[in-house]
C-alpha atoms as a PDB file:
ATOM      1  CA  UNK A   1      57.005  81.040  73.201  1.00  0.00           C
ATOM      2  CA  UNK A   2      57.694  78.801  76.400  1.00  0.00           C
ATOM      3  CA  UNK A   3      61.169  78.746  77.372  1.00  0.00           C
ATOM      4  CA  UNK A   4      63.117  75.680  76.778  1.00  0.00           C
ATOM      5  CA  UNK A   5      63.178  73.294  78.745  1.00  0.00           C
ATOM      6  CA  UNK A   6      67.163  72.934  78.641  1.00  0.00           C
ATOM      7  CA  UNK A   7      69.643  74.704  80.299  1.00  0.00           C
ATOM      8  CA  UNK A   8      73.284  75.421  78.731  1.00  0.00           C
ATOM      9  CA  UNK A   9      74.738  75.837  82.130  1.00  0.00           C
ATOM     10  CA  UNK A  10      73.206  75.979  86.027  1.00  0.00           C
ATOM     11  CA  UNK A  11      75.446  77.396  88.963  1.00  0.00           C
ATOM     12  CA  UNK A  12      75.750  80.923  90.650  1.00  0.00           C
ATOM     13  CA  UNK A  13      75.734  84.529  89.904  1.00  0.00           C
ATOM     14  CA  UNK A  14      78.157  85.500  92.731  1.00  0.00           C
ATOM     15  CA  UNK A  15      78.934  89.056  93.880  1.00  0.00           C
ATOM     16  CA  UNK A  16      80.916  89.528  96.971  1.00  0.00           C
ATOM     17  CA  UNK A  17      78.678  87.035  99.814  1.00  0.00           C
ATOM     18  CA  UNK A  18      75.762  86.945  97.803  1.00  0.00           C
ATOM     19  CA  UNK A  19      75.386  84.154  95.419  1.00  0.00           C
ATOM     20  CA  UNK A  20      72.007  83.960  93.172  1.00  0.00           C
ATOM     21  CA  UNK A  21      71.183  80.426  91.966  1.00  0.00           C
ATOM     22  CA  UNK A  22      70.823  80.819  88.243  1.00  0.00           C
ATOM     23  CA  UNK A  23      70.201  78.802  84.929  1.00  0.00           C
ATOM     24  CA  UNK A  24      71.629  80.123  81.530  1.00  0.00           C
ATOM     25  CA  UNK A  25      70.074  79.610  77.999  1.00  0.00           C
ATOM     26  CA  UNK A  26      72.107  80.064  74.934  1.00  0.00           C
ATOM     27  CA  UNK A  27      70.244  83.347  72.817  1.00  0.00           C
ATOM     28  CA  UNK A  28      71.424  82.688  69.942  1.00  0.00           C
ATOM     29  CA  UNK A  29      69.378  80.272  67.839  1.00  0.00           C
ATOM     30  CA  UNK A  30      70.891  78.164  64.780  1.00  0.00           C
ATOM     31  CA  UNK A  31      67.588  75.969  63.880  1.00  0.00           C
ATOM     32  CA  UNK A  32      67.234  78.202  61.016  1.00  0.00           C
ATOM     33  CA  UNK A  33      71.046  77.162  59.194  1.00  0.00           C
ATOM     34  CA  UNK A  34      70.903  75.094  56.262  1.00  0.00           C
ATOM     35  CA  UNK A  35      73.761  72.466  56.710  1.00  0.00           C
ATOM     36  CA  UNK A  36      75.506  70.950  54.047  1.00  0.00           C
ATOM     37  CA  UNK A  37      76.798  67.493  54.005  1.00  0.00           C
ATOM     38  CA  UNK A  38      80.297  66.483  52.047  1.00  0.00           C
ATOM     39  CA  UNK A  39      79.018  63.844  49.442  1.00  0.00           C
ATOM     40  CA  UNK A  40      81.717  61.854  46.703  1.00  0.00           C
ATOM     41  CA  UNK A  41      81.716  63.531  43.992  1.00  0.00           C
ATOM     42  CA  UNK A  42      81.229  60.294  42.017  1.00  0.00           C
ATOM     43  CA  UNK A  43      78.243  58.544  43.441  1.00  0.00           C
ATOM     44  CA  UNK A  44      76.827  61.422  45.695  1.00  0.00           C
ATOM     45  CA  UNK A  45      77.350  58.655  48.690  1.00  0.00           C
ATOM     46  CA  UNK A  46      77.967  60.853  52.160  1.00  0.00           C
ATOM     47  CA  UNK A  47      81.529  61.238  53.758  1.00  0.00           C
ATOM     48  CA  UNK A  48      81.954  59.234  56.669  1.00  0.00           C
ATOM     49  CA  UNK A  49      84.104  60.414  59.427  1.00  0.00           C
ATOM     50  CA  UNK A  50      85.321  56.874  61.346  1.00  0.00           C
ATOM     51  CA  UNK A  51      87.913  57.037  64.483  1.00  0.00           C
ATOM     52  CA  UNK A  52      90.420  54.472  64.110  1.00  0.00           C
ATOM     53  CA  UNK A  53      93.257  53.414  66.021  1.00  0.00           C
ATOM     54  CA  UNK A  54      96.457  52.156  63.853  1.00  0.00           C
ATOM     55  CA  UNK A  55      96.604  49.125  66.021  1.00  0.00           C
ATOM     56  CA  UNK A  56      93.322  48.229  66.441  1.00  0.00           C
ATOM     57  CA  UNK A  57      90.900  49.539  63.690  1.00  0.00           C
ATOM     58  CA  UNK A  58      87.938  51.319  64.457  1.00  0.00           C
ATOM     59  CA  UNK A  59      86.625  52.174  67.476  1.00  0.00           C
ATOM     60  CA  UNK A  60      83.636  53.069  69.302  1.00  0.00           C
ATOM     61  CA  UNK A  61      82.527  55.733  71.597  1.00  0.00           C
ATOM     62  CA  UNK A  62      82.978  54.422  74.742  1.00  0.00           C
ATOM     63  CA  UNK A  63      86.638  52.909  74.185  1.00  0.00           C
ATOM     64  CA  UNK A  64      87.998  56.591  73.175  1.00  0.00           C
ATOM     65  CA  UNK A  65      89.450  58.687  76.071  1.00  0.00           C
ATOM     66  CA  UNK A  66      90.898  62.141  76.318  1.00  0.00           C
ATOM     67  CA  UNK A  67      95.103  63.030  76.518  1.00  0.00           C
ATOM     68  CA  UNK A  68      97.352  64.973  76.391  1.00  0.00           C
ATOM     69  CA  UNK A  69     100.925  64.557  74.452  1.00  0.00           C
ATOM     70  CA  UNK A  70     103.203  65.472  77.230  1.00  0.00           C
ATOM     71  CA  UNK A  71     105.885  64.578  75.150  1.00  0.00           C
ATOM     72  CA  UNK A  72     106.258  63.582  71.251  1.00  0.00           C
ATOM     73  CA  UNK A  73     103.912  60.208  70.996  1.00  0.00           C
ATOM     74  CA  UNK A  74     103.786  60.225  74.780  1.00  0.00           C
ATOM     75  CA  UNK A  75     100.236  60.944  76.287  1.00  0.00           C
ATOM     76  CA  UNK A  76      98.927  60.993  79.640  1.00  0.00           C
ATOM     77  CA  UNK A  77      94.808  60.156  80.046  1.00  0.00           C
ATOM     78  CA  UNK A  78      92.668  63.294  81.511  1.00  0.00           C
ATOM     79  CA  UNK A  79      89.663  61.882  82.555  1.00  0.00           C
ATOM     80  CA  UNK A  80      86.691  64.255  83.173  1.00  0.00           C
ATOM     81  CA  UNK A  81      85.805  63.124  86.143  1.00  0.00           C
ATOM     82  CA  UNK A  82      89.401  63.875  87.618  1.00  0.00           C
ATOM     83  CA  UNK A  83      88.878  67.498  86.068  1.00  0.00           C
ATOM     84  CA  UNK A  84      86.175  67.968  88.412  1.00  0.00           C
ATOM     85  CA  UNK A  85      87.787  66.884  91.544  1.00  0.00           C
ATOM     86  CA  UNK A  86      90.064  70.111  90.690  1.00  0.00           C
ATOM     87  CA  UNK A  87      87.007  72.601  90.890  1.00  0.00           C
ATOM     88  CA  UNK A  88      85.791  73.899  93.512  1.00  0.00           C
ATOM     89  CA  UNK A  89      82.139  75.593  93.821  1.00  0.00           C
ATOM     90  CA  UNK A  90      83.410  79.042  92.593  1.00  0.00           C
ATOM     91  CA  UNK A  91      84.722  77.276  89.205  1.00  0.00           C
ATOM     92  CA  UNK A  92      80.541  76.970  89.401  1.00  0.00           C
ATOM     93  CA  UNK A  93      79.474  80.407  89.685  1.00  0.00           C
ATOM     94  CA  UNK A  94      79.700  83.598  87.237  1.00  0.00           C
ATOM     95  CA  UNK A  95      82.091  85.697  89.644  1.00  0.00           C
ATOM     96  CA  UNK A  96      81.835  89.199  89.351  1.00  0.00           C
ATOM     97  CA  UNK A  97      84.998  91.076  89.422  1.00  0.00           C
ATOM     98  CA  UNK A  98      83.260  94.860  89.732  1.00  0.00           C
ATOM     99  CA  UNK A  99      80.814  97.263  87.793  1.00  0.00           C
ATOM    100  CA  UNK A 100      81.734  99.320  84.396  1.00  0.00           C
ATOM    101  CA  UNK A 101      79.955 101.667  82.698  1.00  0.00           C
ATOM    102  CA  UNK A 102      77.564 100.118  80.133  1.00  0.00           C
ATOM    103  CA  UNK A 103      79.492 101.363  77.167  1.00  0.00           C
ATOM    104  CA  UNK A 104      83.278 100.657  78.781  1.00  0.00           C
ATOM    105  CA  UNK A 105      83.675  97.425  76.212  1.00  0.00           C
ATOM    106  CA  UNK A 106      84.041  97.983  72.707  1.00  0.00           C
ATOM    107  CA  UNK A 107      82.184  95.683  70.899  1.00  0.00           C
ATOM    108  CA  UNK A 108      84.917  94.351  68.570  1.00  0.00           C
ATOM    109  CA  UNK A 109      85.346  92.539  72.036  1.00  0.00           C
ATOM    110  CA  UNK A 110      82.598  90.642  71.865  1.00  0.00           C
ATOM    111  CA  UNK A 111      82.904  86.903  71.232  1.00  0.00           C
ATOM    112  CA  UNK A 112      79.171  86.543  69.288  1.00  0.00           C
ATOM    113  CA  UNK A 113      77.652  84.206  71.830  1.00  0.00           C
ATOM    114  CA  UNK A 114      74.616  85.224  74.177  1.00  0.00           C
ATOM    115  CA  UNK A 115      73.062  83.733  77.425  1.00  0.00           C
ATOM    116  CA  UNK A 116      69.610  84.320  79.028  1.00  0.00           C
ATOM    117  CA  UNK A 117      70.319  84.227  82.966  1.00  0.00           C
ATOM    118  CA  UNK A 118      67.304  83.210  85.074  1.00  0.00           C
ATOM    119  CA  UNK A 119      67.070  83.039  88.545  1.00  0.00           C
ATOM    120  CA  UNK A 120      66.713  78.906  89.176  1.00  0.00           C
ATOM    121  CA  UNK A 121      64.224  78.051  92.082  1.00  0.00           C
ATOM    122  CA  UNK A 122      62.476  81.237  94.103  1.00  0.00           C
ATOM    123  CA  UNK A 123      65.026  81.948  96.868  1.00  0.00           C
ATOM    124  CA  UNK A 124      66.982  83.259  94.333  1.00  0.00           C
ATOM    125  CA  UNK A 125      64.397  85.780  92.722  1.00  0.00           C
ATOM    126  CA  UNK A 126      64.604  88.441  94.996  1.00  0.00           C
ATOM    127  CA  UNK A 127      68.634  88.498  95.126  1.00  0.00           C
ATOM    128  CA  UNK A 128      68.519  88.293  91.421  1.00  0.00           C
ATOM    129  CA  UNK A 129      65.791  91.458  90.774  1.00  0.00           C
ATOM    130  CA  UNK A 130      67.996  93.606  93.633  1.00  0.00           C
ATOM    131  CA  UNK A 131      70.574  92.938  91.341  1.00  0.00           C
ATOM    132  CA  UNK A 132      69.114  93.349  87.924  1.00  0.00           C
ATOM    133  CA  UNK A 133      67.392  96.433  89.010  1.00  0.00           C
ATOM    134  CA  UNK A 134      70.496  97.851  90.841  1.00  0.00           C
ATOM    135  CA  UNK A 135      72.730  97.739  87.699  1.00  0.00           C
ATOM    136  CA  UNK A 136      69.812  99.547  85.610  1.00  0.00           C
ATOM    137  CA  UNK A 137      69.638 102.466  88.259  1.00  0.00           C
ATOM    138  CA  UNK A 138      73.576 102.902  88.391  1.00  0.00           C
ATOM    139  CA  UNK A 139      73.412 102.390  84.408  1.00  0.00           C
ATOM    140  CA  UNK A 140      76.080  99.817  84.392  1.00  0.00           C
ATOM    141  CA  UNK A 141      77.685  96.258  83.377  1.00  0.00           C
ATOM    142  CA  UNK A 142      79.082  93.307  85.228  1.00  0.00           C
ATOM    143  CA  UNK A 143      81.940  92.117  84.288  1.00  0.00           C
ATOM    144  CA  UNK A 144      83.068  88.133  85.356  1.00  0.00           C
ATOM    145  CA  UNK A 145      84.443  85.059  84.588  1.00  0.00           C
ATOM    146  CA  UNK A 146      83.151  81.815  84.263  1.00  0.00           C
ATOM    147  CA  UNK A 147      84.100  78.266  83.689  1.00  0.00           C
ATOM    148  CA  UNK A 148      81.571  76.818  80.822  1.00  0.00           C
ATOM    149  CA  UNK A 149      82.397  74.020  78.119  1.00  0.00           C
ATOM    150  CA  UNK A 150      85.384  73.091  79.806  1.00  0.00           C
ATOM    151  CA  UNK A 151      87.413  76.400  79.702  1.00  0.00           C
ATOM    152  CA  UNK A 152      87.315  79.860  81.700  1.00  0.00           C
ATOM    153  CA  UNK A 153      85.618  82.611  79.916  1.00  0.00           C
ATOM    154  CA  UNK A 154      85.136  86.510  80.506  1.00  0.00           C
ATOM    155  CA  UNK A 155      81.759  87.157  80.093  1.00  0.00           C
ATOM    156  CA  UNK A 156      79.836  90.994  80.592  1.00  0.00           C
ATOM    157  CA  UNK A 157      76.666  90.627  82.253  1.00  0.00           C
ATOM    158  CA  UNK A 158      73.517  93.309  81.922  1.00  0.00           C
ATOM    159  CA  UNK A 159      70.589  93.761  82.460  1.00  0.00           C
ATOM    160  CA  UNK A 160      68.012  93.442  79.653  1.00  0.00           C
ATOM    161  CA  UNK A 161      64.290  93.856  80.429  1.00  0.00           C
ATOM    162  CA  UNK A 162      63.422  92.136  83.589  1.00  0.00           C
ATOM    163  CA  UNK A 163      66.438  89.721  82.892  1.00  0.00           C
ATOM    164  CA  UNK A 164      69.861  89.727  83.127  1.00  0.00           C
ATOM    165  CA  UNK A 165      71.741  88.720  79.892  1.00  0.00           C
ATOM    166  CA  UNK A 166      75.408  87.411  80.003  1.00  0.00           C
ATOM    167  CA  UNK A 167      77.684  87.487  76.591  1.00  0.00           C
ATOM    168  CA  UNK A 168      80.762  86.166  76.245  1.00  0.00           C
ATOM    169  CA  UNK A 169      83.960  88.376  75.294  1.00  0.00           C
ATOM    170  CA  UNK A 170      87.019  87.836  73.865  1.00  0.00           C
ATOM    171  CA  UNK A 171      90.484  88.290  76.125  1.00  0.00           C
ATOM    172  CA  UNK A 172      92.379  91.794  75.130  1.00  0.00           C
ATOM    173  CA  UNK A 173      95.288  89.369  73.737  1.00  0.00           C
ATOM    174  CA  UNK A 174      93.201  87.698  71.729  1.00  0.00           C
ATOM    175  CA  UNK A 175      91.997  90.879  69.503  1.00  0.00           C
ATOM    176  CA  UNK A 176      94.926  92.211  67.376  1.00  0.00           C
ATOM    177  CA  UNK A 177      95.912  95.582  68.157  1.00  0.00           C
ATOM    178  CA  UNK A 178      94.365  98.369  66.058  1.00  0.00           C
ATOM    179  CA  UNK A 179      97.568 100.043  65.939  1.00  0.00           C
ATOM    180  CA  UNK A 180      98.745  97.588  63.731  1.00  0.00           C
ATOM    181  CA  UNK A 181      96.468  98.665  61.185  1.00  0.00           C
ATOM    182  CA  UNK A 182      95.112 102.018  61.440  1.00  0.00           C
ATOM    183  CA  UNK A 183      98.901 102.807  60.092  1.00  0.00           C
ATOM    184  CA  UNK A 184      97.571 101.232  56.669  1.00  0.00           C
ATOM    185  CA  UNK A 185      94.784 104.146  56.927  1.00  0.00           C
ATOM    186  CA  UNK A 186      95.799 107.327  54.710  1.00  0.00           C
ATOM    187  CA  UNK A 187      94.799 110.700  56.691  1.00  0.00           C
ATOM    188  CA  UNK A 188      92.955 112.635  54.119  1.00  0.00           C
ATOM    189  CA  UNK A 189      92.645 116.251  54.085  1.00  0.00           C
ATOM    190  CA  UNK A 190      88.918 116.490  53.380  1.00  0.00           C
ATOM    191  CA  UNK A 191      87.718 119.419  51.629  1.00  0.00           C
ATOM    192  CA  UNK A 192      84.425 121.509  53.230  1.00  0.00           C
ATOM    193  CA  UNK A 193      81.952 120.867  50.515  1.00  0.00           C
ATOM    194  CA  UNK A 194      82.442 117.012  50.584  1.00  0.00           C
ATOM    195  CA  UNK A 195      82.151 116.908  54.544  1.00  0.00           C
ATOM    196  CA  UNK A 196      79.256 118.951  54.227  1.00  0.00           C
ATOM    197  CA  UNK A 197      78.021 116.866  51.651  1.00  0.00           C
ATOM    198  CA  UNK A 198      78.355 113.725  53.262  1.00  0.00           C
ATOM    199  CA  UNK A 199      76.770 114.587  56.536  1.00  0.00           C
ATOM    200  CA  UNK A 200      73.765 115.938  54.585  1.00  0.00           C
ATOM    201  CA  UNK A 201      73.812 111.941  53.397  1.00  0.00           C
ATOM    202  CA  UNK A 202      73.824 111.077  56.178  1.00  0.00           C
ATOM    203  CA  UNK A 203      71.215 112.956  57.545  1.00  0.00           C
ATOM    204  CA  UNK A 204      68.809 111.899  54.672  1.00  0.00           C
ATOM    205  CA  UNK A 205      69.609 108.309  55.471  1.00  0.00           C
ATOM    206  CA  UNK A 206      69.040 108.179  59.122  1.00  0.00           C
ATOM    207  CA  UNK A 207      66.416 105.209  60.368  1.00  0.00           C
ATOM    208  CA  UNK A 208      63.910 106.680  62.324  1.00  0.00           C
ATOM    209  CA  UNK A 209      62.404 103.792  63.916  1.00  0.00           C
ATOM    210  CA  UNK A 210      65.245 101.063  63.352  1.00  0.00           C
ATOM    211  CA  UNK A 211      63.827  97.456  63.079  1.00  0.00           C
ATOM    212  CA  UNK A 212      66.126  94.739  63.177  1.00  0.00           C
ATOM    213  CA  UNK A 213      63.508  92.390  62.626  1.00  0.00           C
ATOM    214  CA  UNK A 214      63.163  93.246  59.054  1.00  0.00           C
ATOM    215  CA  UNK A 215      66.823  92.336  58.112  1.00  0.00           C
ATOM    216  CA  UNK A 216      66.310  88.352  57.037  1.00  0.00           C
ATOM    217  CA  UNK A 217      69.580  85.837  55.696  1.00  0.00           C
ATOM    218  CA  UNK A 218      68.651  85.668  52.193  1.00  0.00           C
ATOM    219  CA  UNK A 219      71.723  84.023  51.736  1.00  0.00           C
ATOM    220  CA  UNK A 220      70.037  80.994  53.796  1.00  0.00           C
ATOM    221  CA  UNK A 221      66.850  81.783  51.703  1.00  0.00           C
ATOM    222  CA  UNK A 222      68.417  81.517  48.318  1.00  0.00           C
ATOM    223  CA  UNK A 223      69.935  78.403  49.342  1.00  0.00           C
ATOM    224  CA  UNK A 224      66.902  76.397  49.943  1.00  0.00           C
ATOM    225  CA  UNK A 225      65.099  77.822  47.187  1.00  0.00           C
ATOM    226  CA  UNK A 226      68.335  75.876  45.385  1.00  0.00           C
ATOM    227  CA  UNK A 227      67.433  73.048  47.290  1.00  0.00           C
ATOM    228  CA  UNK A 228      63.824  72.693  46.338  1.00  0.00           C
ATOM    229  CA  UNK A 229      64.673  73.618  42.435  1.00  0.00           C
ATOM    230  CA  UNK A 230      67.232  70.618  42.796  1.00  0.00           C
ATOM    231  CA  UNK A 231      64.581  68.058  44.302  1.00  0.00           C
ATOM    232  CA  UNK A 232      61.893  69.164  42.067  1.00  0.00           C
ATOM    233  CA  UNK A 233      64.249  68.461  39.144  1.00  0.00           C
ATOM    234  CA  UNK A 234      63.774  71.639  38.282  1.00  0.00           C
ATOM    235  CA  UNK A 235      66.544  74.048  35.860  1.00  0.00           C
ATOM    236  CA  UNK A 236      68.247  76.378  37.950  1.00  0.00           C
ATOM    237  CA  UNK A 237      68.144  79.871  36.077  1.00  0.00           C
ATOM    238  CA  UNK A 238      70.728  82.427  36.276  1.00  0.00           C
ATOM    239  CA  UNK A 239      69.101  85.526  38.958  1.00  0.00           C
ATOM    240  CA  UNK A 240      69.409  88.990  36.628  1.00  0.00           C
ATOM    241  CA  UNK A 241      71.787  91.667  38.159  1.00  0.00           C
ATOM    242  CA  UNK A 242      70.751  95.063  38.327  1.00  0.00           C
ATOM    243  CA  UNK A 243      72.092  97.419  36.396  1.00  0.00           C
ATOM    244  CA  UNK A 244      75.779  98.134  36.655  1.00  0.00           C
ATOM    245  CA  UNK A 245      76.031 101.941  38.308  1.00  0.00           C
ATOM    246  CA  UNK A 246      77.881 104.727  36.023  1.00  0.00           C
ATOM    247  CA  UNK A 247      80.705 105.884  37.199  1.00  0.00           C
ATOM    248  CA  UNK A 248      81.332 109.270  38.528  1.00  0.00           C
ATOM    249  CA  UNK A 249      83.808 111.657  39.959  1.00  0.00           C
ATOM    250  CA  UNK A 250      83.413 111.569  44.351  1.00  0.00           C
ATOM    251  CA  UNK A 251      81.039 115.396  44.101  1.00  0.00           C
ATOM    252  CA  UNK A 252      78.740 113.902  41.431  1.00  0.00           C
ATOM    253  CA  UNK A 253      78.118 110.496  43.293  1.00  0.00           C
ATOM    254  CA  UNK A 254      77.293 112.835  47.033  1.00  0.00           C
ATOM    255  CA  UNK A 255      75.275 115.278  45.196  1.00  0.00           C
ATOM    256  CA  UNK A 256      73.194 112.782  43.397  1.00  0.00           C
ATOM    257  CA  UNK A 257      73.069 110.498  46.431  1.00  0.00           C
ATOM    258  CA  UNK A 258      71.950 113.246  48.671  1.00  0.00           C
ATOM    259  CA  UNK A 259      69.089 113.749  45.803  1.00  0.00           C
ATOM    260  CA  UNK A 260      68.373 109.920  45.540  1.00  0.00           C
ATOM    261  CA  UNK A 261      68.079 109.844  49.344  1.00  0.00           C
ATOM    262  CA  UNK A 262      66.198 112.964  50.003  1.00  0.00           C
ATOM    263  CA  UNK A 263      63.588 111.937  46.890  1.00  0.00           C
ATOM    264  CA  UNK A 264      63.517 108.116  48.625  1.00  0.00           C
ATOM    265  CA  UNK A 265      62.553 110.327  51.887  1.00  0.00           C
ATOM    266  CA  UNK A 266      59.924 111.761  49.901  1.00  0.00           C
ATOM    267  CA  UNK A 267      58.326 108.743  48.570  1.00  0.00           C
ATOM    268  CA  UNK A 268      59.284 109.571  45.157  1.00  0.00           C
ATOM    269  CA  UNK A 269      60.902 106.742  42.882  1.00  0.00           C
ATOM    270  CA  UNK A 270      64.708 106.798  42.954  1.00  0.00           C
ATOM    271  CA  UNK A 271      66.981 107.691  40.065  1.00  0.00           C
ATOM    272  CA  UNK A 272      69.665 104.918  39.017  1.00  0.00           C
ATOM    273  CA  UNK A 273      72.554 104.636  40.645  1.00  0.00           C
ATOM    274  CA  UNK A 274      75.721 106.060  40.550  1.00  0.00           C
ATOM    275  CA  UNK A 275      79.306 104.778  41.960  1.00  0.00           C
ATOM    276  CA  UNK A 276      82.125 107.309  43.326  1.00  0.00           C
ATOM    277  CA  UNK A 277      86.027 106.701  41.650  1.00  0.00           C
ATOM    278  CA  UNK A 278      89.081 108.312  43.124  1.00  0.00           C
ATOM    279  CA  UNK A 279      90.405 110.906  41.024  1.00  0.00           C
ATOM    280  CA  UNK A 280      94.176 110.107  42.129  1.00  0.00           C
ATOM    281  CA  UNK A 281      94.159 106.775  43.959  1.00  0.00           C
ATOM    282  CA  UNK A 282      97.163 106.520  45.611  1.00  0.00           C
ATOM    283  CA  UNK A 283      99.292 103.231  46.435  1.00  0.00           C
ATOM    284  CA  UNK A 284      98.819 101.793  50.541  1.00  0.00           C
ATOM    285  CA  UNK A 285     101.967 100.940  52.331  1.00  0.00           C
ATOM    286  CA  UNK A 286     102.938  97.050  51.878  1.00  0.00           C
ATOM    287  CA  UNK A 287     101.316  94.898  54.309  1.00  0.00           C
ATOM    288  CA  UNK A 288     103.556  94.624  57.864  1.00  0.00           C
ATOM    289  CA  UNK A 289     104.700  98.245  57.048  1.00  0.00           C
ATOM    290  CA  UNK A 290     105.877 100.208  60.601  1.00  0.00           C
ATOM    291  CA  UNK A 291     105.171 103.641  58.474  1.00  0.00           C
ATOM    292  CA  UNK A 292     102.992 106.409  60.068  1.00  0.00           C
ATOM    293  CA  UNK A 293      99.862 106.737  58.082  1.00  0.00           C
ATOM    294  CA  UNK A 294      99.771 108.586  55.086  1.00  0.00           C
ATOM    295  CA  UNK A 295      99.010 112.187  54.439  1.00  0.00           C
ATOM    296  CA  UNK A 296      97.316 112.946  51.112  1.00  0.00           C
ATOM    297  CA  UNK A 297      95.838 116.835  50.922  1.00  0.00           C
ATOM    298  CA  UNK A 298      92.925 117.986  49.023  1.00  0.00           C
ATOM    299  CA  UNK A 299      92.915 118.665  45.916  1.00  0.00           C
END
């Protein structure tokens, strides 16, 4: 597949006094989302979405500017052009503060968008392969900031393949605390033969080869199966469930998951399935609650 031919973003990779010319491309790739348009519920005509001003009706796209209420119904104009004259070339370059181990992030801090970094134009190929090379030898990350859609973002940079990937993270203040949850979390005094249980589960139901490939949206599939049914003029038939699972006490549902996973292992067919209940399910503290987490022993 040829890359595209447009960039998200084109500046620097800078480290110390070297700066690699580079071009970014967004990884992630939405062409595959269904979108759904808001329709009246009367006629099915679409929603339209007009900007209007209460003095002087609707306008178009070239008479709207940007502001900022500086005080109530009091706005200065920011125009982009003036935003530029404040930034200088670094506010155009992916600055890297230092090097971290490739697993210092937890990924709860990561903000679900992916670039592609490429080196842009061949003086910078050489920089950029020292560099992509170097962090793969030391095993480690790049973390930086850059200025992209009008706002500074931390971003981890790494190598991947020949490449280097960059992908945006979230500021620390920005992620709530897990302290203020983990409190919610009963500590459970787990009995032997259930631990040992559930790792043999586990075991069972390792991946050997994982694929991620394989895992397709079927939500987006389902949907525009919908879709055709509805243009067809089709009837849109209720999808069976399968059958509800039969309840059982936590030891039943590991031992006969442990068989069902073991036999799926084996290539035999599996035996229906089962669902684990609490034998004493015990009440969580209230929501906001500064308690220390609750200890409930083994039965």
């Amino acid at each position: 597949m040829a890359v595209p031919a447009r960039t998200s973003w084109k500046g620097f990779l800078k480290l110390s006094l070297i700066s690699v010319p580079v071009k970014a491309f967004t990884a992630n790739d939405t062409s595959g989302e269904i979108h759904l348009n808001q329709l009246h519920k009367g006629c099915n005509s679409r929603i339209k979405y007009q900007k209007v001003c209460p003095a002087h009706g609707e306008l178009s796209a070239e008479n709207i500017v940007s502001g900022y209420e500086h005080q109530k119904d009091q706005y200065v104009v920011i125009d982009p052009d003036e935003v530029d004259k404040l930034r200088t070339k670094s506010d155009r370059a992916v600055s890297i503060d230092g090097f971290i181990p490739a697993d210092a992030i937890d990924e709860m801090y990561f903000a679900g968008k992916t670039w592609y970094l490429l080196p842009d134009g061949i003086a910078g190929e050489r920089p950029y392969a020292l560099l992509q090379q170097g962090m793969l030898d030391n095993q480690v990350c790049a973390i930086a900031q850059v200025v992209m859609s009008g706002k500074e973002q931390l971003v981890l940079v790494r190598p991947h393949g020949r490449m280097l990937v960059m992908t945006g993270l979230y500021y620390k203040k920005r992620v709530r605390a897990a302290d203020d949850f983990e409190s919610e979390v009963a500590e459970i005094a787990l009995k032997p033969e259930e631990k040992a249980l559930t790792n043999t589960l586990i075991g069972a139901t390792k991946i050997g080869q994982f694929d991620l490939g394989k895992y397709q949206d079927t939500y987006v599939d389902k949907l525009g199966q919908l879709i055709r049914l509805k243009v067809e003029g089709k009837e849109v038939v209720q999808a069976q469930d399968h059958e509800e699972p039969k309840i059982l006490n936590l030891m039943d549902a590991l031992k006969k998951s442990v068989a069902e996973a073991q036999a799926r292992a084996a290539g035999l067919p599996a035996q229906p399935a089962v669902e684990a209940v609490a034998e004493e399910p015990k009440m969580a503290p209230s929501a906001g609650s500064k308690k220390g987490p609750r200890k409930v022993e083994g039965g």
